[in-house]
N, C-alpha and C. Protein backbone atom coordinates (compact mmCIF):
# COMPACT_ATOMS: atom_id res chain seq x y z
N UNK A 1 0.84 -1.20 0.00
CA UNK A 1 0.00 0.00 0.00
C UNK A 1 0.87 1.25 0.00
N UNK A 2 0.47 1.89 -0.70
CA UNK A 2 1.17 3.82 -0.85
C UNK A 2 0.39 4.78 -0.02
N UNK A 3 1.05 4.77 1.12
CA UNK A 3 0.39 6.05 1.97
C UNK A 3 0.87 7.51 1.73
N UNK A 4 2.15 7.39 1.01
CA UNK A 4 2.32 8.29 0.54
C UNK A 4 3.39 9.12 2.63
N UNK A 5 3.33 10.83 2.75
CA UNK A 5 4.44 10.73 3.97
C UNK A 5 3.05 10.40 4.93
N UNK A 6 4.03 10.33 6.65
CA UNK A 6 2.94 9.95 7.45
C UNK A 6 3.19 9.97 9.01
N UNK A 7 2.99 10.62 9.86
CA UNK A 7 3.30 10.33 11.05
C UNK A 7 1.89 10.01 12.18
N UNK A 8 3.27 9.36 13.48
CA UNK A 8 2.92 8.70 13.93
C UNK A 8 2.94 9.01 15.40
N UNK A 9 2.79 8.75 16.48
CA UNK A 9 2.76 8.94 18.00
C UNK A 9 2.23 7.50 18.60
N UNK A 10 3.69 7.63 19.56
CA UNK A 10 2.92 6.11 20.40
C UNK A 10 3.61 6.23 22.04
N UNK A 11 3.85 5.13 22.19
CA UNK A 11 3.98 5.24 23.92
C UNK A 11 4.86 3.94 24.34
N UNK A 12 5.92 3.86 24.83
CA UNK A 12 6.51 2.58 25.26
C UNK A 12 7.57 3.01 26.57
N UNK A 13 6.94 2.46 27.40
CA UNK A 13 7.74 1.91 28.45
C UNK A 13 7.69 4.06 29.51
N UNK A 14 6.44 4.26 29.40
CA UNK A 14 5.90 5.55 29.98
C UNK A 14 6.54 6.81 29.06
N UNK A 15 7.30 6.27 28.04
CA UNK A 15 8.33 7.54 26.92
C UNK A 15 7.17 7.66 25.79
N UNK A 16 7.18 9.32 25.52
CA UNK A 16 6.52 9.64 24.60
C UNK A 16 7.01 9.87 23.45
N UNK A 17 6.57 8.91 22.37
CA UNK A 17 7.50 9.47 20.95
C UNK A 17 6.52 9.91 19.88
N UNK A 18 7.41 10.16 18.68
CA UNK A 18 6.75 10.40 17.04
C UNK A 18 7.53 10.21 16.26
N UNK A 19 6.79 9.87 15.40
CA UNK A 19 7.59 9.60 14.21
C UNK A 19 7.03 9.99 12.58
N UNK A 20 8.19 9.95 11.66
CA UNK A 20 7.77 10.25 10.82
C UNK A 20 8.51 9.96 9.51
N UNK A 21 7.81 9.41 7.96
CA UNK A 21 8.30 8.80 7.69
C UNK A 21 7.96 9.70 5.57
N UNK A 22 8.93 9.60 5.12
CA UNK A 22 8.47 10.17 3.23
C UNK A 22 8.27 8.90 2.35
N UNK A 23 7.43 9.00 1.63
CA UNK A 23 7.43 7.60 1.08
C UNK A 23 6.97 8.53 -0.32
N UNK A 24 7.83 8.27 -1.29
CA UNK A 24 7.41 9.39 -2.59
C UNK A 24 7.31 8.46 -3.83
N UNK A 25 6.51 8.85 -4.67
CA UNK A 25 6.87 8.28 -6.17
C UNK A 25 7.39 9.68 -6.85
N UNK A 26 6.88 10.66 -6.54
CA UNK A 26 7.48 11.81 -7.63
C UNK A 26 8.66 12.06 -7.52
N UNK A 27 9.35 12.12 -5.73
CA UNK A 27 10.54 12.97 -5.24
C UNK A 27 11.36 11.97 -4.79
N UNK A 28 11.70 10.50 -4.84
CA UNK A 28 12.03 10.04 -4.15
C UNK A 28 13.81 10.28 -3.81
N UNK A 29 14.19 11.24 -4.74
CA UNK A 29 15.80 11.62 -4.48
C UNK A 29 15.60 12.96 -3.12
N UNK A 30 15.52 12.56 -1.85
CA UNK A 30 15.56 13.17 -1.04
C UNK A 30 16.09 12.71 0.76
N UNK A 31 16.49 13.31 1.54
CA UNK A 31 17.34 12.33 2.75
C UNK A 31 16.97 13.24 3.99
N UNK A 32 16.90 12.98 4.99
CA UNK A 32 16.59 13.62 6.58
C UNK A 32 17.88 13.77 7.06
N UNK A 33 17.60 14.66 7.47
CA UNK A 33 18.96 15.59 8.17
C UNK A 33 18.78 16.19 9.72
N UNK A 34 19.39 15.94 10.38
CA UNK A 34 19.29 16.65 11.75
C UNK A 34 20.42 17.64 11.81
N UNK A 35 19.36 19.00 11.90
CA UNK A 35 20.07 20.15 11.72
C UNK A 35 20.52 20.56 12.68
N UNK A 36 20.07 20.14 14.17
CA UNK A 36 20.72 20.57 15.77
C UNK A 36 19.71 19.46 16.37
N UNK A 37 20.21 19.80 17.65
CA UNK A 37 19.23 18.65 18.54
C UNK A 37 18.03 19.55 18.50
N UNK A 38 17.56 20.08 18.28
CA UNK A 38 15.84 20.61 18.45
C UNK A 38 15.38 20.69 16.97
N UNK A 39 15.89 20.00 15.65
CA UNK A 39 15.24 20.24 14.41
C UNK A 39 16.10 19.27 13.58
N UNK A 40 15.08 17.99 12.79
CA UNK A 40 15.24 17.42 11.97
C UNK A 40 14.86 17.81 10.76
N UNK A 41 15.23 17.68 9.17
CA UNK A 41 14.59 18.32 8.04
C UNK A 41 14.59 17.46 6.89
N UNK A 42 13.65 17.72 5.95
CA UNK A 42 13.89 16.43 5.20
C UNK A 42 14.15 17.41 3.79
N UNK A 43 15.18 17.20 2.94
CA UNK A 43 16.24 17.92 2.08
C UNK A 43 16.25 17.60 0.39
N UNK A 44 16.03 17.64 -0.58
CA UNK A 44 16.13 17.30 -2.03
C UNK A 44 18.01 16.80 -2.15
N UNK A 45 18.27 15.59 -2.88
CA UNK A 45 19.56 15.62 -3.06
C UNK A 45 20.29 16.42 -4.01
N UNK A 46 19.12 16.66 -5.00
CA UNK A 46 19.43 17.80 -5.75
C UNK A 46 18.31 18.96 -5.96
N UNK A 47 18.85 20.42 -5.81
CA UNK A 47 18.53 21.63 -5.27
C UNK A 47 17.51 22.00 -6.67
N UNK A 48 17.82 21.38 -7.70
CA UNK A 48 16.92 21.44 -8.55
C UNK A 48 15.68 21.28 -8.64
N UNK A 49 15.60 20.18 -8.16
CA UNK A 49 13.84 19.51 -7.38
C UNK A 49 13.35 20.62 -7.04
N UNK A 50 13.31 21.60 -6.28
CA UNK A 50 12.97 22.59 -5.94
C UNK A 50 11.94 23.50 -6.91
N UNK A 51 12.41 23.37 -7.75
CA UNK A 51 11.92 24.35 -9.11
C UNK A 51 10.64 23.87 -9.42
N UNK A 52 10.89 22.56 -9.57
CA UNK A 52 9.18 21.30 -9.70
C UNK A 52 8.83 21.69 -8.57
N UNK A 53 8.93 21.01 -7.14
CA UNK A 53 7.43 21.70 -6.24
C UNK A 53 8.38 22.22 -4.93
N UNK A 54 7.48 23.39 -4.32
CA UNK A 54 8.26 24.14 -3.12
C UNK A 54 8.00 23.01 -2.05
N UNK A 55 7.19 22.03 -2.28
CA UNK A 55 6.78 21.10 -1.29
C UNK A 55 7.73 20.19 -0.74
N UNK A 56 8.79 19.51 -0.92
CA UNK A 56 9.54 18.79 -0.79
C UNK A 56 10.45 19.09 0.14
N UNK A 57 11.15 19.78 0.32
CA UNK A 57 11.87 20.50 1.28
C UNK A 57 11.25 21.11 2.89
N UNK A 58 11.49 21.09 4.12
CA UNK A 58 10.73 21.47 5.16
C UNK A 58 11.27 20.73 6.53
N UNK A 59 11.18 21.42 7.59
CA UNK A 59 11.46 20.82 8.94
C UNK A 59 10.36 19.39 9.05
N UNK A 60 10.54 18.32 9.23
CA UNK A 60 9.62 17.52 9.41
C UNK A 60 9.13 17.19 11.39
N UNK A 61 10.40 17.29 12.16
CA UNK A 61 10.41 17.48 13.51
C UNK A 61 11.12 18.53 14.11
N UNK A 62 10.06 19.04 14.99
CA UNK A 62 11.00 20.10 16.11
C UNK A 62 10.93 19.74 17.16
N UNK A 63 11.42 20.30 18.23
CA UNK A 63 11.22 19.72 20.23
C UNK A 63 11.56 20.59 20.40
N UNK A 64 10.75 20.87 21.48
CA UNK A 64 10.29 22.21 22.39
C UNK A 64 11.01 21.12 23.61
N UNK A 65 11.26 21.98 24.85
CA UNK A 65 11.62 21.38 25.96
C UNK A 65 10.87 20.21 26.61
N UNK A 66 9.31 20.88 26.39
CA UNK A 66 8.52 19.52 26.44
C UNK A 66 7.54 18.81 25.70
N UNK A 67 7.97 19.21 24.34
CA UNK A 67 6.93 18.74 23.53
C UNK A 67 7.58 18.17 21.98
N UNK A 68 7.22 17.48 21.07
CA UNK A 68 7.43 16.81 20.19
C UNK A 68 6.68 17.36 19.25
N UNK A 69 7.28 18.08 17.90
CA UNK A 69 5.92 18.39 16.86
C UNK A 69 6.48 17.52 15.28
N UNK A 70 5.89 16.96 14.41
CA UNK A 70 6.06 16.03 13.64
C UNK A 70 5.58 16.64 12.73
N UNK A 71 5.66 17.07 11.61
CA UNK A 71 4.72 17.25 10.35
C UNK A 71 5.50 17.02 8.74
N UNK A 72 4.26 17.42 8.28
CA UNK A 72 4.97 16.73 6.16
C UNK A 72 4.80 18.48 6.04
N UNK A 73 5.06 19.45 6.08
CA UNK A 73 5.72 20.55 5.34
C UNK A 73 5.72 21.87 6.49
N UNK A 74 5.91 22.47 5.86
CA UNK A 74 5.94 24.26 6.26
C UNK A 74 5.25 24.51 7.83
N UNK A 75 4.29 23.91 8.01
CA UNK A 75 3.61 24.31 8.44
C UNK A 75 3.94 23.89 10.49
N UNK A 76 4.88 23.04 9.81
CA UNK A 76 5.36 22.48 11.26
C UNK A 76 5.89 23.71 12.29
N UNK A 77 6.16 24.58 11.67
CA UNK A 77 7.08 25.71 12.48
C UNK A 77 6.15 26.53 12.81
N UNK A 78 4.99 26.97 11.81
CA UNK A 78 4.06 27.91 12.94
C UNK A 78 3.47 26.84 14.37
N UNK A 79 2.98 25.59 14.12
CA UNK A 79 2.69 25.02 15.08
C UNK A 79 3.59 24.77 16.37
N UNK A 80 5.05 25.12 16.17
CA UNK A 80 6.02 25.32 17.23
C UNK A 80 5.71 26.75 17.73
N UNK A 81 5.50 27.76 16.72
CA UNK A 81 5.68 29.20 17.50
C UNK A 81 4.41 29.57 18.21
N UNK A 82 2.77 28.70 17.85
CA UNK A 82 2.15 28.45 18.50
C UNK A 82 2.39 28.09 19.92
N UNK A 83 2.55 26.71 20.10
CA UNK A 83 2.97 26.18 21.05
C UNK A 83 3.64 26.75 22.45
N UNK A 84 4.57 27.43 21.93
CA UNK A 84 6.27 28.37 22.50
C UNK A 84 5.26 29.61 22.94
N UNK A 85 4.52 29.85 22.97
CA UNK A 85 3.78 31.28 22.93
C UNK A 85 2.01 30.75 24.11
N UNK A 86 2.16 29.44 24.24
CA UNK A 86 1.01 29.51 24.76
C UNK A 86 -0.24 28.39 24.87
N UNK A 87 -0.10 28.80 23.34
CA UNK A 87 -1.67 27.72 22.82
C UNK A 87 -1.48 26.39 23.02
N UNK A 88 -2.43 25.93 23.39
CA UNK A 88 -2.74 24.38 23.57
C UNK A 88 -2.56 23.78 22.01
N UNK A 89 -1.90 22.96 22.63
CA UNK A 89 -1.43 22.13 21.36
C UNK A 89 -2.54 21.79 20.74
N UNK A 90 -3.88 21.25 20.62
CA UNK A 90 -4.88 21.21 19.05
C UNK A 90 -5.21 22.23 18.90
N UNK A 91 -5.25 23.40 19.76
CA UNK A 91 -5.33 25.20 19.14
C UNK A 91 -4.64 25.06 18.17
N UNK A 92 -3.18 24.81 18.78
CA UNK A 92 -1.68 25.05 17.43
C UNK A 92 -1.69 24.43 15.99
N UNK A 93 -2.25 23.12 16.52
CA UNK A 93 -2.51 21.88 14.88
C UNK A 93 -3.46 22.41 14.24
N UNK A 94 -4.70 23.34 15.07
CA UNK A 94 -6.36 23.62 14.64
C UNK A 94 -5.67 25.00 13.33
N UNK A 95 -5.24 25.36 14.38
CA UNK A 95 -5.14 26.91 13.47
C UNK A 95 -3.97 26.69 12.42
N UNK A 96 -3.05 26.35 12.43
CA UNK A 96 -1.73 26.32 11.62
C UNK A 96 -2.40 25.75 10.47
N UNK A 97 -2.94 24.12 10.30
CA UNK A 97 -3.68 23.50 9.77
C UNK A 97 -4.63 24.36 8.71
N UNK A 98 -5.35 24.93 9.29
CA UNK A 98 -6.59 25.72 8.59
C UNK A 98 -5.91 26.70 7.61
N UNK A 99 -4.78 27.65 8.60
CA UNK A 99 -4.60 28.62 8.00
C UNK A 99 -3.57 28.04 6.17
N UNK A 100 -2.46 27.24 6.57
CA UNK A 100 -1.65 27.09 5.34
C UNK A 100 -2.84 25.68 4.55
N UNK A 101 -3.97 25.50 4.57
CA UNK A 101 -4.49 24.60 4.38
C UNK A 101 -3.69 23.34 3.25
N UNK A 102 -4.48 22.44 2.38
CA UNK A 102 -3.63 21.48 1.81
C UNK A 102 -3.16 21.54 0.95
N UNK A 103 -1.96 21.14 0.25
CA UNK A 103 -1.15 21.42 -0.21
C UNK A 103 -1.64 21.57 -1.98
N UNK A 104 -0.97 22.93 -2.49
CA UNK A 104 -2.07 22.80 -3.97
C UNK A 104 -1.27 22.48 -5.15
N UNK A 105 -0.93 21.01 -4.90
CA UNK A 105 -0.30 20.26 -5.91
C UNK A 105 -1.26 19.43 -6.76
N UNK A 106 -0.82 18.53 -7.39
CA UNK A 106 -1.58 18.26 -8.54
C UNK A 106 -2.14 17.12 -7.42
N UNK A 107 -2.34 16.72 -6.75
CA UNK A 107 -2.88 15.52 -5.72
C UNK A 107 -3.90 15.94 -4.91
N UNK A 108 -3.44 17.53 -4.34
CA UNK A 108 -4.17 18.04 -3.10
C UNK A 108 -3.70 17.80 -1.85
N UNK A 109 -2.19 16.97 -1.61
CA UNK A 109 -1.57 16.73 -0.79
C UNK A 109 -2.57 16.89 0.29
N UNK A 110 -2.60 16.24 1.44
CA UNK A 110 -3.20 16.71 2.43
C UNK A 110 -2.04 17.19 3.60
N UNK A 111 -2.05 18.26 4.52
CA UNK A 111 -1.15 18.49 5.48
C UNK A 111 -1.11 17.66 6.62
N UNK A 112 -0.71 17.10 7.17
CA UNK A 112 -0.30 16.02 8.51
C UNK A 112 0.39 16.84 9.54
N UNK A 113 -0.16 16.48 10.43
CA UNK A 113 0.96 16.84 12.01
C UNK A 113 0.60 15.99 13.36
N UNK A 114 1.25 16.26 14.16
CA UNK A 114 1.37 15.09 15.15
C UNK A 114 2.11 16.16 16.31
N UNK A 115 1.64 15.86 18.03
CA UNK A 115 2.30 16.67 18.63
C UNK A 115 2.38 15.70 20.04
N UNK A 116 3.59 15.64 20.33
CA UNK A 116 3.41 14.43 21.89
C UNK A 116 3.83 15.56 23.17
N UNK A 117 3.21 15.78 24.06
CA UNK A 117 3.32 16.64 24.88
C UNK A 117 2.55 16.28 26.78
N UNK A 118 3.69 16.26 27.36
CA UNK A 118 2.92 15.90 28.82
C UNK A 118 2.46 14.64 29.13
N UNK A 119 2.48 13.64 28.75
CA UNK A 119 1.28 12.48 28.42
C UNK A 119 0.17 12.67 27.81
N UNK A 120 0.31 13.47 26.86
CA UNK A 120 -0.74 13.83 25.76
C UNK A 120 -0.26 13.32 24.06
N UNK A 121 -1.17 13.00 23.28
CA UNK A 121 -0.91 13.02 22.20
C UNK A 121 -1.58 13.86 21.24
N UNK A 122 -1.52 14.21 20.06
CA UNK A 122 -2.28 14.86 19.45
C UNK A 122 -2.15 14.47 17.67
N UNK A 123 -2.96 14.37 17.09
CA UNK A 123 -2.73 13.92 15.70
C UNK A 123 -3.71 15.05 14.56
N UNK A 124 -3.18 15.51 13.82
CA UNK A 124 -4.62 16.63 12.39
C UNK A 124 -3.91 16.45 11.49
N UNK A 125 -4.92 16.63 10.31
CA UNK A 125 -4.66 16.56 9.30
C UNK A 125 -6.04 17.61 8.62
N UNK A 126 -5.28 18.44 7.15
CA UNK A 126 -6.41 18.91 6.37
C UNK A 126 -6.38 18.90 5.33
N UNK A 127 -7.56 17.95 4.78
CA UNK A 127 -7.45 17.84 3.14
C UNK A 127 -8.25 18.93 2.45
N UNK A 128 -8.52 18.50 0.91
CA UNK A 128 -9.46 19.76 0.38
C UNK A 128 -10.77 19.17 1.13
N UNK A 129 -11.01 18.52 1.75
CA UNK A 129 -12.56 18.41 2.13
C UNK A 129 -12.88 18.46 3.67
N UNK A 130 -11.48 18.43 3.99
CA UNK A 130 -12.25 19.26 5.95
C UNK A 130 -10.79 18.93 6.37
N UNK A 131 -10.99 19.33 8.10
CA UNK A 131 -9.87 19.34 8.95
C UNK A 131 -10.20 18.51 9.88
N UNK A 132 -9.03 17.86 10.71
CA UNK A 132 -9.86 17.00 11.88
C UNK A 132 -8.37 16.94 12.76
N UNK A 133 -9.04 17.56 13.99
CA UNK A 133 -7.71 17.50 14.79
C UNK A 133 -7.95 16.95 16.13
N UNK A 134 -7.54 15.88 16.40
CA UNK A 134 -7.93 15.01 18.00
C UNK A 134 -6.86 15.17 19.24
N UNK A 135 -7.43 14.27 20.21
CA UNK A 135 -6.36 14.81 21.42
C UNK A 135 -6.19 13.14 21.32
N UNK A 136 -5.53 12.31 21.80
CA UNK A 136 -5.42 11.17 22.15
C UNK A 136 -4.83 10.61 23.46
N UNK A 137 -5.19 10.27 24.45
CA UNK A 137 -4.85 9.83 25.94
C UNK A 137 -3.54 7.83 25.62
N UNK A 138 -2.48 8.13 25.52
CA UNK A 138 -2.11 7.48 24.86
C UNK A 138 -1.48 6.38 25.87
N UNK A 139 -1.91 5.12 25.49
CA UNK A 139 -1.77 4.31 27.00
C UNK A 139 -0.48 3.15 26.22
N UNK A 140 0.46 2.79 27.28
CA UNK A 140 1.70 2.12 26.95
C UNK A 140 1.36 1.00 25.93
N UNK A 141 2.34 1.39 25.17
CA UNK A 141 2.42 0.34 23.54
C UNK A 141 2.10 0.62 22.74
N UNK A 142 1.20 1.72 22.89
CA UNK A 142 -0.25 2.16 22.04
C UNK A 142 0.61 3.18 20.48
N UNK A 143 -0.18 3.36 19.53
CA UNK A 143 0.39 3.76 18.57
C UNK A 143 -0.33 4.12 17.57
N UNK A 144 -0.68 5.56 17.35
CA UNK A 144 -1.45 5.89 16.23
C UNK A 144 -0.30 6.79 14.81
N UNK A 145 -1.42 6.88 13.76
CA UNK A 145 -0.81 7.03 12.50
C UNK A 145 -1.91 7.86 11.42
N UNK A 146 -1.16 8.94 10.91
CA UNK A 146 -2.19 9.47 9.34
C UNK A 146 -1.69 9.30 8.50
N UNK A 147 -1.78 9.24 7.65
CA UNK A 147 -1.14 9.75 6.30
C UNK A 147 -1.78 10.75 5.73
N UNK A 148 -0.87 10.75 4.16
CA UNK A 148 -1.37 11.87 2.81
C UNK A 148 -2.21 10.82 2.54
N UNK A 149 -2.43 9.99 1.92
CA UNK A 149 -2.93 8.93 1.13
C UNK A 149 -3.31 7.62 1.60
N UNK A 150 -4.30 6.95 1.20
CA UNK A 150 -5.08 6.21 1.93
C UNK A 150 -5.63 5.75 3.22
N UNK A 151 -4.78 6.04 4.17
CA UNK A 151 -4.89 6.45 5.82
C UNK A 151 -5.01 7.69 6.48
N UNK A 152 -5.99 8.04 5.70
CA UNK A 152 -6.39 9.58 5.79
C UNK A 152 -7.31 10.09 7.43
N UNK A 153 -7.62 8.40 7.52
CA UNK A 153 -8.01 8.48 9.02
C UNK A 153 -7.68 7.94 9.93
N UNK A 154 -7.61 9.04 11.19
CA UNK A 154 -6.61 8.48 12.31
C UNK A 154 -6.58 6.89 12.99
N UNK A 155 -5.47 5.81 12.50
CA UNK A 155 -5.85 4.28 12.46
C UNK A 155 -4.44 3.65 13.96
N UNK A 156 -4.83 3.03 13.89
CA UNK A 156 -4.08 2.01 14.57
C UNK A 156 -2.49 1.86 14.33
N UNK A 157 -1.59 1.33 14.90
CA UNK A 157 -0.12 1.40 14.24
C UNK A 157 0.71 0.35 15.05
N UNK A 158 1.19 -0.90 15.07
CA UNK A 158 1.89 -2.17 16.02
C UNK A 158 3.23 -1.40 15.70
N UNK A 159 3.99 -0.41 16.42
CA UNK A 159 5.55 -0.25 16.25
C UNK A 159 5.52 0.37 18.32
N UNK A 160 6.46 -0.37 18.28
CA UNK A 160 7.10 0.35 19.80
C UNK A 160 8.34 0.73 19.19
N UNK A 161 8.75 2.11 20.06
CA UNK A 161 10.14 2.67 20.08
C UNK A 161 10.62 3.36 21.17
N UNK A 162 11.95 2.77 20.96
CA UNK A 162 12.96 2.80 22.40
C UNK A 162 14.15 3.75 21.88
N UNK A 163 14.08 4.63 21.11
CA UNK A 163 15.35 5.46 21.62
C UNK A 163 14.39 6.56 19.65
N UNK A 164 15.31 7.57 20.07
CA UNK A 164 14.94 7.98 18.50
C UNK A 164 15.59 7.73 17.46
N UNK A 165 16.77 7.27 17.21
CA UNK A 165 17.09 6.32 16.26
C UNK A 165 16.18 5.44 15.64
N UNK A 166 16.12 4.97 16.99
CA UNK A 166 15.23 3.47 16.32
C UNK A 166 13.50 3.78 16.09
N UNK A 167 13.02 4.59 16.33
CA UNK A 167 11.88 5.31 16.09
C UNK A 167 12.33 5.31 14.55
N UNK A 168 12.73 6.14 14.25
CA UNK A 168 13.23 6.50 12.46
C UNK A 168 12.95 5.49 11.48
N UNK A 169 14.23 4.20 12.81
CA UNK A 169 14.63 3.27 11.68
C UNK A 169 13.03 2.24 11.39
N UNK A 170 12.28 2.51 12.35
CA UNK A 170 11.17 1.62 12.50
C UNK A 170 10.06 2.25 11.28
N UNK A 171 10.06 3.30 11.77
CA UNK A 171 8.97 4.41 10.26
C UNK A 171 9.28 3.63 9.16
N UNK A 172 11.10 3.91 8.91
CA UNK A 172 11.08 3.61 7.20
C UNK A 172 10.80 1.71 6.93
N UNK A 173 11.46 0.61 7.98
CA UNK A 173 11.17 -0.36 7.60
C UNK A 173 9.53 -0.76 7.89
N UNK A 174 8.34 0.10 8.20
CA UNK A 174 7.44 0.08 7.93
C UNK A 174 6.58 -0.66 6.37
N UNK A 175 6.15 -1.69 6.17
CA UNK A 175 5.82 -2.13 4.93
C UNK A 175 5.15 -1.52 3.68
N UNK A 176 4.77 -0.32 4.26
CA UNK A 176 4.15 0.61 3.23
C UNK A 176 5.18 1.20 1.85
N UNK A 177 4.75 1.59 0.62
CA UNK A 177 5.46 0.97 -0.15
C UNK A 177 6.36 2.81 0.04
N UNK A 178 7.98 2.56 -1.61
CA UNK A 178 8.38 3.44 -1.75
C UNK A 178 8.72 4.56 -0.73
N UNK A 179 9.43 3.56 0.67
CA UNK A 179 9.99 4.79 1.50
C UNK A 179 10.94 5.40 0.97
N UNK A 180 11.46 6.88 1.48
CA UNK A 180 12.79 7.18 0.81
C UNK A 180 13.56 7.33 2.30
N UNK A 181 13.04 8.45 3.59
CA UNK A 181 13.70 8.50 4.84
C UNK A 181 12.98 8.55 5.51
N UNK A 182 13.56 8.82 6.82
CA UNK A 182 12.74 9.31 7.72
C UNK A 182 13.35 9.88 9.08
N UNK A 183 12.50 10.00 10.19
CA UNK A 183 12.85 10.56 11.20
C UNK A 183 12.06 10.70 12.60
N UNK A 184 12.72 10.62 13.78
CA UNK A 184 11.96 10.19 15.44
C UNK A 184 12.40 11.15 16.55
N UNK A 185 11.25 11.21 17.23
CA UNK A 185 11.94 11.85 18.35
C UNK A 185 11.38 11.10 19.38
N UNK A 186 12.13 11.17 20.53
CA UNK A 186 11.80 10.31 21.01
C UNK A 186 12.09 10.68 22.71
N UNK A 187 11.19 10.38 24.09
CA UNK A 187 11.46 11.27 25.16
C UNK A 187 12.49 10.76 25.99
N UNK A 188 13.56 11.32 26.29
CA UNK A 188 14.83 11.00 27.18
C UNK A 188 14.74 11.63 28.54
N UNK A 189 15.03 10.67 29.23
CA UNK A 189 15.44 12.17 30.63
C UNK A 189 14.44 13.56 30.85
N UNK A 190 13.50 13.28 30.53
CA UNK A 190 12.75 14.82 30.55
C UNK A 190 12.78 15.80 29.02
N UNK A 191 13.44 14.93 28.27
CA UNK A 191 12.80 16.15 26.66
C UNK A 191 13.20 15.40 25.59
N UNK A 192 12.81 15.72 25.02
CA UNK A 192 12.95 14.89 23.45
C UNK A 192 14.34 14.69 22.70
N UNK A 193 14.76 13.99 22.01
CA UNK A 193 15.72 13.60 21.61
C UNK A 193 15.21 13.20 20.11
N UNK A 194 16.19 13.83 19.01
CA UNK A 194 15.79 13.37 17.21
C UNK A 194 16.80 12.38 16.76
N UNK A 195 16.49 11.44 15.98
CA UNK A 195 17.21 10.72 15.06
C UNK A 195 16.70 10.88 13.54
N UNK A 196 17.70 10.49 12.72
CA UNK A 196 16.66 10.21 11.69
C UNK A 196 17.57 9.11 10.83
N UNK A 197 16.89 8.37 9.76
CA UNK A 197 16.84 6.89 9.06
C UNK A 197 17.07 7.69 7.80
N UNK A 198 18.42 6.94 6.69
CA UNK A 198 17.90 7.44 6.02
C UNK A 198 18.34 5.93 4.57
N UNK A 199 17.94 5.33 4.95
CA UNK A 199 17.61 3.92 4.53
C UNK A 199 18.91 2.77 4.48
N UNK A 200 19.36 1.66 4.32
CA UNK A 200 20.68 0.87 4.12
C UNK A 200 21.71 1.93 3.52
N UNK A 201 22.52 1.88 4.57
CA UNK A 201 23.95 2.27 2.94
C UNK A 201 24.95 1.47 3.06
């Protein structure tokens, strides 16, 4: 199955993680990068791609001291300056969401985000046909997931993860088809910690 990108939030061993994963047929020349410990990004290998869609390029994870934000484009960073400023995290997914709505490519991309915070989870997404942003009470093992494409609704997910490395590495060996990278954060000691996957080499 082609879900196309997709993140995720789950719970193991009382640690709160996310994850997140690109799975492309158009772009698949692209790799995750951790740009400092508070920002992972997912990058074109060549700068050309760019010219075809502004979409490809974008922070996919940030961490706030206590919070985890996950998303497939742009939009991930107002939902941090949200956050950093105040708003309750599905305020931050509600409004960010609405405002850069879905992406106006030849698909309609839909926007994804994901936010793990406190023992809270949070998952939205907005396509061209509505927005839907939940809170989720997320109990050990447990593991939810959206995608762009065909898992458009918030479903079920069997992955535990124990460090953010292995969060990453778990996204991309996920069976869903045409991964290219990916990337995890994952809760250490009191705040989040990023890895990211960026397939065999």
């Amino acid at each position: 199955m082609y879900v196309g990108r997709f993140v995720a939030i789950g719970k193991t061993n009382g640690k709160l993680w996310a994850g997140y994963r690109v799975s492309s047929r158009s772009f698949p020349n692209r790799y995750a990068v951790k740009l400092n410990e508070s920002t992972a990004a997912i990058m074109p290998k060549d700068a050309k791609d760019l010219e075809k869609s502004p979409y490809i390029s974008y922070n996919c994870i940030r961490v706030l001291p206590d919070a985890a934000i996950v998303a497939n484009g742009a939009h991930t960073d107002p939902i941090v300056e949200k956050i950093s400023r105040g708003y309750p995290p599905r305020d931050a997914l509600a409004l960010s969401l609405l405002a850069m709505d879905y992406e106006k490519d030849s698909l309609d991309t839909p926007r994804i985000a994901a936010v793990v915070t406190k023992g809270e989870a949070f998952l939205g997404i907005v396509t061209k046909d509505g927005l839907n942003v939940s809170a989720f009470p997320l109990q050990e093992k447990s593991c939810l997931m959206v995608a762009t494409y065909e898992k458009t609704v918030f479903s079920q997910l069997t992955v535990e993860g124990y460090s953010a490395d292995d969060v990453a590495k778990k996204m991309f060996d996920l069976t869903f088809e045409k991964p290219v990278c990916s990337a995890g954060a994952f809760q250490e000691g009191g705040q989040f910690k990023i890895g990211v996957y960026n397939g065999p080499q």
